[in-house]
Each structure stands twice: as structure tokens, then as C-alpha cells.
C-alpha atoms as a PDB file:
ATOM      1  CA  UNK A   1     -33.769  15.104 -78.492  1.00  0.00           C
ATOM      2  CA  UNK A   2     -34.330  12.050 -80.723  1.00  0.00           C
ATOM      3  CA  UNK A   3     -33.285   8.828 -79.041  1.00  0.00           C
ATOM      4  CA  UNK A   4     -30.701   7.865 -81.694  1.00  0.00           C
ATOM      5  CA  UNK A   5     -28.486  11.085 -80.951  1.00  0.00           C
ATOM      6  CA  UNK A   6     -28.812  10.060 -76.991  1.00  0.00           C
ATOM      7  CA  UNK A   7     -25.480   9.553 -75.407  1.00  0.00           C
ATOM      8  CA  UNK A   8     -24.765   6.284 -73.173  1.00  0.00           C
ATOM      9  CA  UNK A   9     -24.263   8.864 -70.001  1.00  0.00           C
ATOM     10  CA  UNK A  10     -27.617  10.463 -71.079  1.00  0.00           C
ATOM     11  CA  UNK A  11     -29.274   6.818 -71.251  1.00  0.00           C
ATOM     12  CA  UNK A  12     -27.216   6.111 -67.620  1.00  0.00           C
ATOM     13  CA  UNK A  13     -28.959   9.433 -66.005  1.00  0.00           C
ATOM     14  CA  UNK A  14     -32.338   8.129 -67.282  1.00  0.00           C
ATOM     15  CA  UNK A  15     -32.135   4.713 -66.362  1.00  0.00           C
ATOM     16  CA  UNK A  16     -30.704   6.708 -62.841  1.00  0.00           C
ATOM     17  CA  UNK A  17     -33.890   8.360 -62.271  1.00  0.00           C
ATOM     18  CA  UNK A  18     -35.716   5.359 -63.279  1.00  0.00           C
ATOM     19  CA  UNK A  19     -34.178   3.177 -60.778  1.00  0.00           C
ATOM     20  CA  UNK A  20     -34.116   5.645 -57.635  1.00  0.00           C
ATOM     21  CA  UNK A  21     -37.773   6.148 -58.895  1.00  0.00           C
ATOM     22  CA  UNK A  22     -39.402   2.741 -59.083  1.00  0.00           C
ATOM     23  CA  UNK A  23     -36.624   0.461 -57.190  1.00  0.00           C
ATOM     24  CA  UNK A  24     -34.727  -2.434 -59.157  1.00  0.00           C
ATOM     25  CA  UNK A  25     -37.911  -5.178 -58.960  1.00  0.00           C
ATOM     26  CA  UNK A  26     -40.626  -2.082 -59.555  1.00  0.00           C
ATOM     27  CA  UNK A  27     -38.828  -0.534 -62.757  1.00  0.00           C
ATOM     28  CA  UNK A  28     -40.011  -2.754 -66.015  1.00  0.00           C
ATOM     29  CA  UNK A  29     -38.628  -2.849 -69.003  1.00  0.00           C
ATOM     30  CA  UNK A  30     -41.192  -1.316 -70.323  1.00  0.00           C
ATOM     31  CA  UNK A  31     -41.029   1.433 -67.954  1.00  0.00           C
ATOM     32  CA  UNK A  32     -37.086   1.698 -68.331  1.00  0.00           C
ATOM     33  CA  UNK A  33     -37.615   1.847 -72.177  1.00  0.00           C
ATOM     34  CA  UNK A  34     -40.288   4.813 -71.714  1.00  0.00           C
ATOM     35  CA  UNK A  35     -38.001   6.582 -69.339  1.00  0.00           C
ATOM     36  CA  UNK A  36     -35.056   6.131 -72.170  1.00  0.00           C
ATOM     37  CA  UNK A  37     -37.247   7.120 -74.543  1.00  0.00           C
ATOM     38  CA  UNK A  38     -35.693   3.718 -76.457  1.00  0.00           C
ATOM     39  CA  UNK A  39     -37.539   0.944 -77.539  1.00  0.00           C
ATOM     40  CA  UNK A  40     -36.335  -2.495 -75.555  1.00  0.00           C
ATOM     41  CA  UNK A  41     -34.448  -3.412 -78.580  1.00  0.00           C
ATOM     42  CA  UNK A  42     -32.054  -0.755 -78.040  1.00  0.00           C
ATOM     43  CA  UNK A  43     -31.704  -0.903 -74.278  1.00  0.00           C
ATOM     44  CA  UNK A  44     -30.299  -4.597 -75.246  1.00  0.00           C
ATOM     45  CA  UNK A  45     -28.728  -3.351 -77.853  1.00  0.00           C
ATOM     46  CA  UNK A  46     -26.679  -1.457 -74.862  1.00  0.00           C
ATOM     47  CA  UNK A  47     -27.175  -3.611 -72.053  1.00  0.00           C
ATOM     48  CA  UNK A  48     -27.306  -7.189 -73.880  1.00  0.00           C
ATOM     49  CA  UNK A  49     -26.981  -9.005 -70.111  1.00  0.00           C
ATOM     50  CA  UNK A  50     -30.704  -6.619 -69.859  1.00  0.00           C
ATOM     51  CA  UNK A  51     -32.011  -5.446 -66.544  1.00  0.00           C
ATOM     52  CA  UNK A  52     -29.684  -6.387 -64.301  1.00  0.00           C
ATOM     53  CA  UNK A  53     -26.714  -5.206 -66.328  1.00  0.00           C
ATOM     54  CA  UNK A  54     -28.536  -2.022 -66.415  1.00  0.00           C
ATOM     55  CA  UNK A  55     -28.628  -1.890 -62.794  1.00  0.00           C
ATOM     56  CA  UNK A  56     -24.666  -2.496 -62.520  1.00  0.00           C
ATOM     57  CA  UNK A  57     -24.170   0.155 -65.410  1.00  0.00           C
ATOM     58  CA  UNK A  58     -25.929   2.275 -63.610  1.00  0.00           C
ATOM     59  CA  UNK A  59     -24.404   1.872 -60.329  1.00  0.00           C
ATOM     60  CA  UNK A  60     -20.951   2.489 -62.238  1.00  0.00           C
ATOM     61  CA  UNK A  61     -22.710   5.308 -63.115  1.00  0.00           C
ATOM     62  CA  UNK A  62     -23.769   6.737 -60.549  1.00  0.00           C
ATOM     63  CA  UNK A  63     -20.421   6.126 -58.645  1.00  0.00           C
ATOM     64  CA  UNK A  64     -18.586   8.497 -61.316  1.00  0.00           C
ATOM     65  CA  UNK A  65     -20.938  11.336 -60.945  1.00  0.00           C
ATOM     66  CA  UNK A  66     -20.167  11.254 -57.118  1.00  0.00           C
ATOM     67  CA  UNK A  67     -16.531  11.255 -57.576  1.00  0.00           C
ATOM     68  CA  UNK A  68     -17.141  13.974 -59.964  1.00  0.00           C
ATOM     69  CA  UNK A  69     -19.554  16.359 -58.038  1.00  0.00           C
ATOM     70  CA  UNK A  70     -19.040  15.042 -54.680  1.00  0.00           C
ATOM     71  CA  UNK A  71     -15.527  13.143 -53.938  1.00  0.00           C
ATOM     72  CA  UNK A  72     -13.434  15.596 -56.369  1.00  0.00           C
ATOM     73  CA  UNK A  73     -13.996  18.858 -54.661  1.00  0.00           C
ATOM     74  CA  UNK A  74     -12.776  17.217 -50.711  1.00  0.00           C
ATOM     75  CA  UNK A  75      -9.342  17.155 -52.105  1.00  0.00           C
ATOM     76  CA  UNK A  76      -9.204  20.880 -52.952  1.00  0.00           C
ATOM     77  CA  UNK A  77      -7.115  22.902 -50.687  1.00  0.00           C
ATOM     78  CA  UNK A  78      -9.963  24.428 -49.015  1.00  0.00           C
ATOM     79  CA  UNK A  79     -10.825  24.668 -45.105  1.00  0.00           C
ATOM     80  CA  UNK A  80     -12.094  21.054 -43.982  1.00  0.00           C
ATOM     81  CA  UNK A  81     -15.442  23.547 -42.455  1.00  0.00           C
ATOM     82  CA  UNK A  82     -16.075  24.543 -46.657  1.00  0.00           C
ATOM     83  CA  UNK A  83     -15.299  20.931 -48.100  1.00  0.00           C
ATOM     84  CA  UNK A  84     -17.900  20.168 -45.988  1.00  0.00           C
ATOM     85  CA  UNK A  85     -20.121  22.556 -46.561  1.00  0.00           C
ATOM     86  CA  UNK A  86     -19.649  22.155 -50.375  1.00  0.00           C
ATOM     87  CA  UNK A  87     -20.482  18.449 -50.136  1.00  0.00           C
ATOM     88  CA  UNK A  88     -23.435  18.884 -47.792  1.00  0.00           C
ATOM     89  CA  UNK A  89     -24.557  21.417 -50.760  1.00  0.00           C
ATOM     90  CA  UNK A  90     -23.758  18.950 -53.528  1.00  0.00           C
ATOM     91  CA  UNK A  91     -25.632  15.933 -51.283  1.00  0.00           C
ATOM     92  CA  UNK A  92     -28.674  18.482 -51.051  1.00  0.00           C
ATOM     93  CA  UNK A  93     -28.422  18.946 -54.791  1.00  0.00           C
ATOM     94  CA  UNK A  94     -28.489  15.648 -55.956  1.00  0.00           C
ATOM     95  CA  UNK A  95     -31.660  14.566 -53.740  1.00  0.00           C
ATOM     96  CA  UNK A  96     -33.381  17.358 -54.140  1.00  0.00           C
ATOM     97  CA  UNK A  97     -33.778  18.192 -50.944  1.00  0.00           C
ATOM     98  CA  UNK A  98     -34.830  14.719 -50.143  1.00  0.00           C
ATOM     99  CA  UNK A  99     -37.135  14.069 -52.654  1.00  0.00           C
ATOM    100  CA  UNK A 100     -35.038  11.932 -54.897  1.00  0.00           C
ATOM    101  CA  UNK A 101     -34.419   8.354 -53.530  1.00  0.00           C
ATOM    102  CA  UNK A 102     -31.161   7.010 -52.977  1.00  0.00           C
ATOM    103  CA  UNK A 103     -29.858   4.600 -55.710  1.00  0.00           C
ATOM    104  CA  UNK A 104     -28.033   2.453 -53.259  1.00  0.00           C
ATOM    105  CA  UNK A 105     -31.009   2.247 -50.324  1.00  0.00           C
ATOM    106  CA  UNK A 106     -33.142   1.276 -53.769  1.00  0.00           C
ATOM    107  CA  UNK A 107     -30.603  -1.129 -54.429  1.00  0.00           C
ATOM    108  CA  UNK A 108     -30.290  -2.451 -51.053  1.00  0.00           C
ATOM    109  CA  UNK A 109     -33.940  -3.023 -50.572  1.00  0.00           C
ATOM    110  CA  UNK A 110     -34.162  -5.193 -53.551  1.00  0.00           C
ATOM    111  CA  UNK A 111     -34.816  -8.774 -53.796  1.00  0.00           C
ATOM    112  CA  UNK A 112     -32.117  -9.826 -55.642  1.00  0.00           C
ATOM    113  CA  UNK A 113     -29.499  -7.784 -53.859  1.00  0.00           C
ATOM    114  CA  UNK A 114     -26.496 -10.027 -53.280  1.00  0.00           C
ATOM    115  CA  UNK A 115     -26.444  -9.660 -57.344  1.00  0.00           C
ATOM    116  CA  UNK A 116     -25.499  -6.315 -56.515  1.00  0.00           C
ATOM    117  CA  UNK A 117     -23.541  -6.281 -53.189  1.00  0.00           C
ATOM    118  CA  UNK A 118     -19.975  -5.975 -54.135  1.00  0.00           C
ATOM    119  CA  UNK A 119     -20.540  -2.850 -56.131  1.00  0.00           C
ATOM    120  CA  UNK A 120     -22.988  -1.348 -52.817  1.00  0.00           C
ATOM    121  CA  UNK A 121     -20.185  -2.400 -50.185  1.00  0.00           C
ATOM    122  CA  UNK A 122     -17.828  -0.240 -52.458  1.00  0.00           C
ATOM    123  CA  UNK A 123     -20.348   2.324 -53.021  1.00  0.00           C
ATOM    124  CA  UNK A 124     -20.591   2.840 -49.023  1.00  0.00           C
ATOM    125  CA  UNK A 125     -16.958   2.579 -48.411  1.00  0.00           C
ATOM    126  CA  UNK A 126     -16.360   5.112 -51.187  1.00  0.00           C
ATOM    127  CA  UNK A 127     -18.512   7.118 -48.593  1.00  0.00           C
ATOM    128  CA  UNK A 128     -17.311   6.595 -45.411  1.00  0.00           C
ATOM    129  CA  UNK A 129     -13.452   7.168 -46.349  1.00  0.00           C
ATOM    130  CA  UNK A 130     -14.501  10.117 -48.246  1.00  0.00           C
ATOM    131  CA  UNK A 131     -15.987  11.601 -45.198  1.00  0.00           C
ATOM    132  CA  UNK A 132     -13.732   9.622 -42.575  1.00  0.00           C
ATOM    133  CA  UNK A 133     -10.494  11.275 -44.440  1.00  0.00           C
ATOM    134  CA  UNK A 134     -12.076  14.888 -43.938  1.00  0.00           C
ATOM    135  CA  UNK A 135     -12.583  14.681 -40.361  1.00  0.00           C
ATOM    136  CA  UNK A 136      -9.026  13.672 -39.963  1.00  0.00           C
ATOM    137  CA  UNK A 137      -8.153  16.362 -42.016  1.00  0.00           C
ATOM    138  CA  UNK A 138     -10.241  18.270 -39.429  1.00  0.00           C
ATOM    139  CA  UNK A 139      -8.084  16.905 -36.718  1.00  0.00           C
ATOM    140  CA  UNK A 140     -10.254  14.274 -35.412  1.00  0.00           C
ATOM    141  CA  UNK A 141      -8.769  10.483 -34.665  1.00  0.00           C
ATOM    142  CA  UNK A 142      -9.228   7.534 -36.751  1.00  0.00           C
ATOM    143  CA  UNK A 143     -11.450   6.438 -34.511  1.00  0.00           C
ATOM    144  CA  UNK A 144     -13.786   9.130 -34.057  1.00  0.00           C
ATOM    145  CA  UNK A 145     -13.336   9.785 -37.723  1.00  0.00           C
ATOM    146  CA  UNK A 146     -14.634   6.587 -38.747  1.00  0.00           C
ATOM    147  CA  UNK A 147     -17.827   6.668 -36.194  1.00  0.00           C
ATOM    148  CA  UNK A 148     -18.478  10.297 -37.438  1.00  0.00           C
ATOM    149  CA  UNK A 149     -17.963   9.065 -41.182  1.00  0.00           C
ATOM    150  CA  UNK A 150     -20.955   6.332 -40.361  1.00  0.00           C
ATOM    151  CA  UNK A 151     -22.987   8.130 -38.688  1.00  0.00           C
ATOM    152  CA  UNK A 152     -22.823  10.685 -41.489  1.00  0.00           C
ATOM    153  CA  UNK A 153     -23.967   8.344 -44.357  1.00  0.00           C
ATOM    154  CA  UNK A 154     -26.952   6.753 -41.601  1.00  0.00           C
ATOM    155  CA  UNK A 155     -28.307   9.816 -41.353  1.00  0.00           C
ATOM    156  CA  UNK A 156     -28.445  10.647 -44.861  1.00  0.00           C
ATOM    157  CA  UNK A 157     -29.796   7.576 -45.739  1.00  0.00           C
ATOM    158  CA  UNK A 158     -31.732   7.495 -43.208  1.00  0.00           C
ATOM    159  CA  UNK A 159     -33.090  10.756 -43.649  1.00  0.00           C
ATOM    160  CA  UNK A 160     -33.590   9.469 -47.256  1.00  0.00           C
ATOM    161  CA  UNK A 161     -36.160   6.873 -46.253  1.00  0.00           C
ATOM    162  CA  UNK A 162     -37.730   9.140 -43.626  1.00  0.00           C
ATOM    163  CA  UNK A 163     -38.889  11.123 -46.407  1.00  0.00           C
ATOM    164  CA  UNK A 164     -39.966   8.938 -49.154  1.00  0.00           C
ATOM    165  CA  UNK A 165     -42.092   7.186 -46.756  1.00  0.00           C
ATOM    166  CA  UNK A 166     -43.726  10.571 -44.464  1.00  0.00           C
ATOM    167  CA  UNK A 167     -43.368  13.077 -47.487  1.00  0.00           C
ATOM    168  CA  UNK A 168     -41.136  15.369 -44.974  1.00  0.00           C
ATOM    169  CA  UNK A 169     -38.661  16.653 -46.525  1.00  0.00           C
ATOM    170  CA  UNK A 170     -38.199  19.147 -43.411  1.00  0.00           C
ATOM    171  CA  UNK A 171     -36.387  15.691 -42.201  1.00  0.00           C
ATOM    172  CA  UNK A 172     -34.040  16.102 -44.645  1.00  0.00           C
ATOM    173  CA  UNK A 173     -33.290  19.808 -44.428  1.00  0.00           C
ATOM    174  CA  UNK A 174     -32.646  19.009 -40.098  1.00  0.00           C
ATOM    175  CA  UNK A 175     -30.490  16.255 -40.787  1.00  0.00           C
ATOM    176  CA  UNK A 176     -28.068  18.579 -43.338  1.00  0.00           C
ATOM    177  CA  UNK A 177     -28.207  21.237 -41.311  1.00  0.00           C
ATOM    178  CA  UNK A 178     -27.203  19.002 -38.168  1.00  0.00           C
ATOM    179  CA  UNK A 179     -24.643  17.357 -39.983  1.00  0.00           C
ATOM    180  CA  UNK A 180     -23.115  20.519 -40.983  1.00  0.00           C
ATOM    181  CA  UNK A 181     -22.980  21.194 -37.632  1.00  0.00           C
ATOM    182  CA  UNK A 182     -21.758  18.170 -35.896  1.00  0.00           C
ATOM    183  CA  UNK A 183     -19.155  16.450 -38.261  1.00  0.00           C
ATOM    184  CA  UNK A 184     -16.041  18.381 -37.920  1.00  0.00           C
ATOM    185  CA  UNK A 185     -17.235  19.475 -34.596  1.00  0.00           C
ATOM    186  CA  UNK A 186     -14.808  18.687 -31.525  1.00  0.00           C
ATOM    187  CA  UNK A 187     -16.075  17.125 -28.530  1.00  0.00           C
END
């Protein structure tokens, strides 16, 4: 598809891949403008403020496509037990098994990330009430809801990092298929 037909979403998912691929500091322009396919006139033409208003672009971004695929669905009328299953599914989807990166752990890991903190402190708590409300749903307190609601997005994360760095994606498969497990679970 030539570049000038691209849509802004369809420059968003590149610039995505580019950033949970080389990290904020390791992606260049010139590497953001091959991944675009645009020359760097055109990514300012979109993103005059230029890298770092990519990054928060993207980070809106990426934050839709979660509500979208991920957030939506929990408030179906479904069983708390197939929300959950739908969004372990969906989280298994989008990191390909745990070879994609996490934007936010790239995000986190940069340099400059107090330019980005406000929108990762929302992206987390976006998280961690999405899950939180589900095990309440479930019939689990607030309390243990919450802890359970961390714990979930640690171990994802975590699981995340385990990978890029060991090339185990079997570490990512265990922790999904624990966490499908143990969430809901009553103890």
C-alpha cells in the first residue's frame, strides 16, 4: 500500500511495532520512518512535536486498541470464568505468545520516562481496575481483588521481560495458563 493512502491508525500500529521493537531511545527516526514506510518529512508532518509526540500518540494508541480488544468484551454479560478466559486469549494474541514486547515495560525502561509517566500510571490503572472489577464480579473483596488485579499485570509483564531476555516463550504460555487458573480462584 503506497504511503500516501496510509491511515493515521495504520501509521500508529507501525510506529506500535516499532516502539515495542526497538524501545523509545533505540527506535531512530530513521528507523521509525522505514517502519512507516514515510519519509521523516511526513512523520512531522503528523507528529510536528517529532519523536516524543510519537511516543504519546502512540501510547493513546495503544490504550484504544486495549479498550477495544481487551477492556470492551469484560463488560459483556458473560460468566466472570469466560471474560477471563477471553482476555487471557486476547493478552496471548496481542504478544504473540510472548514474543512481542510490551509498549509500556518499553516505555518504562526508557531514559526519558517521567516525559511519559502520566499516560503509563493511567495505562496500568486502566489494568488493574479492569481486572480488579472482574474479580469482584467473581465475588472476591476489594481487597483481594486489588492484590489479585496486581499480581495479574506483574506476571504478565513480568513474564514479558522473562522472555525477551531468555527467548522462552514457554514462560509466557505457564504464566497464562496459571493466571487462568488462579485469578477468579477462591481461597
Amino acid at each position: 500500500m503506497p504511503a500516501a493512502l496510509m491511515s493515521k491508525d495504520e501509521v500508529l500500529d507501525r510506529l506500535l511495532d516499532a516502539f515495542r521493537d526497538k524501545g523509545y531511545e533505540g527506535a531512530s527516526l530513521s528507523e521509525l520512518s522505514a517502519a512507516t514506510g514515510l519519509p521523516k518529512a511526513s512523520l512531522y508532518h503528523y507528529f510536528p512535536g517529532g519523536k516524543e509526540e510519537m511516543a504519546h500518540h502512540v501510547m493513546a494508541h495503544h490504550d484504544q486498541r486495549l479498550a477495544k480488544s481487551l477492556f470492551e468484551p469484560l463488560r459483556s454479560s458473560e460468566t466472570p470464568e469466560k471474560k477471563l478466559t477471553a482476555m487471557i486469549d486476547t493478552i496471548d494474541a496481542f504478544y504473540e505468545g510472548g514474543r512481542k514486547a510490551c509498549l509500556l515495560e518499553r516505555m518504562c525502561t526508557a531514559a526519558e520516562r517521567d516525559r511519559f509517566r502520566r499516560p503509563l500510571r493511567r495505562g496500568f490503572a486502566v489494568w488493574v481496575e479492569a481486572v480488579q472489577e472482574l474479580c469482584i464480579e467473581a465475588g472476591l473483596s476489594r481487597a483481594v481483588a486489588r492484590t489479585r488485579a496486581e499480581d495479574f499485570l506483574v506476571r504478565v509483564e513480568g513474564a514479558l521481560v522473562m522472555c525477551a531476555g531468555t527467548g522462552d516463550y514457554g514462560v509466557f504460555a505457564r504464566t497464562l495458563k496459571d493466571l487462568r487458573r488462579s485469578v477468579l480462584a477462591r481461597s
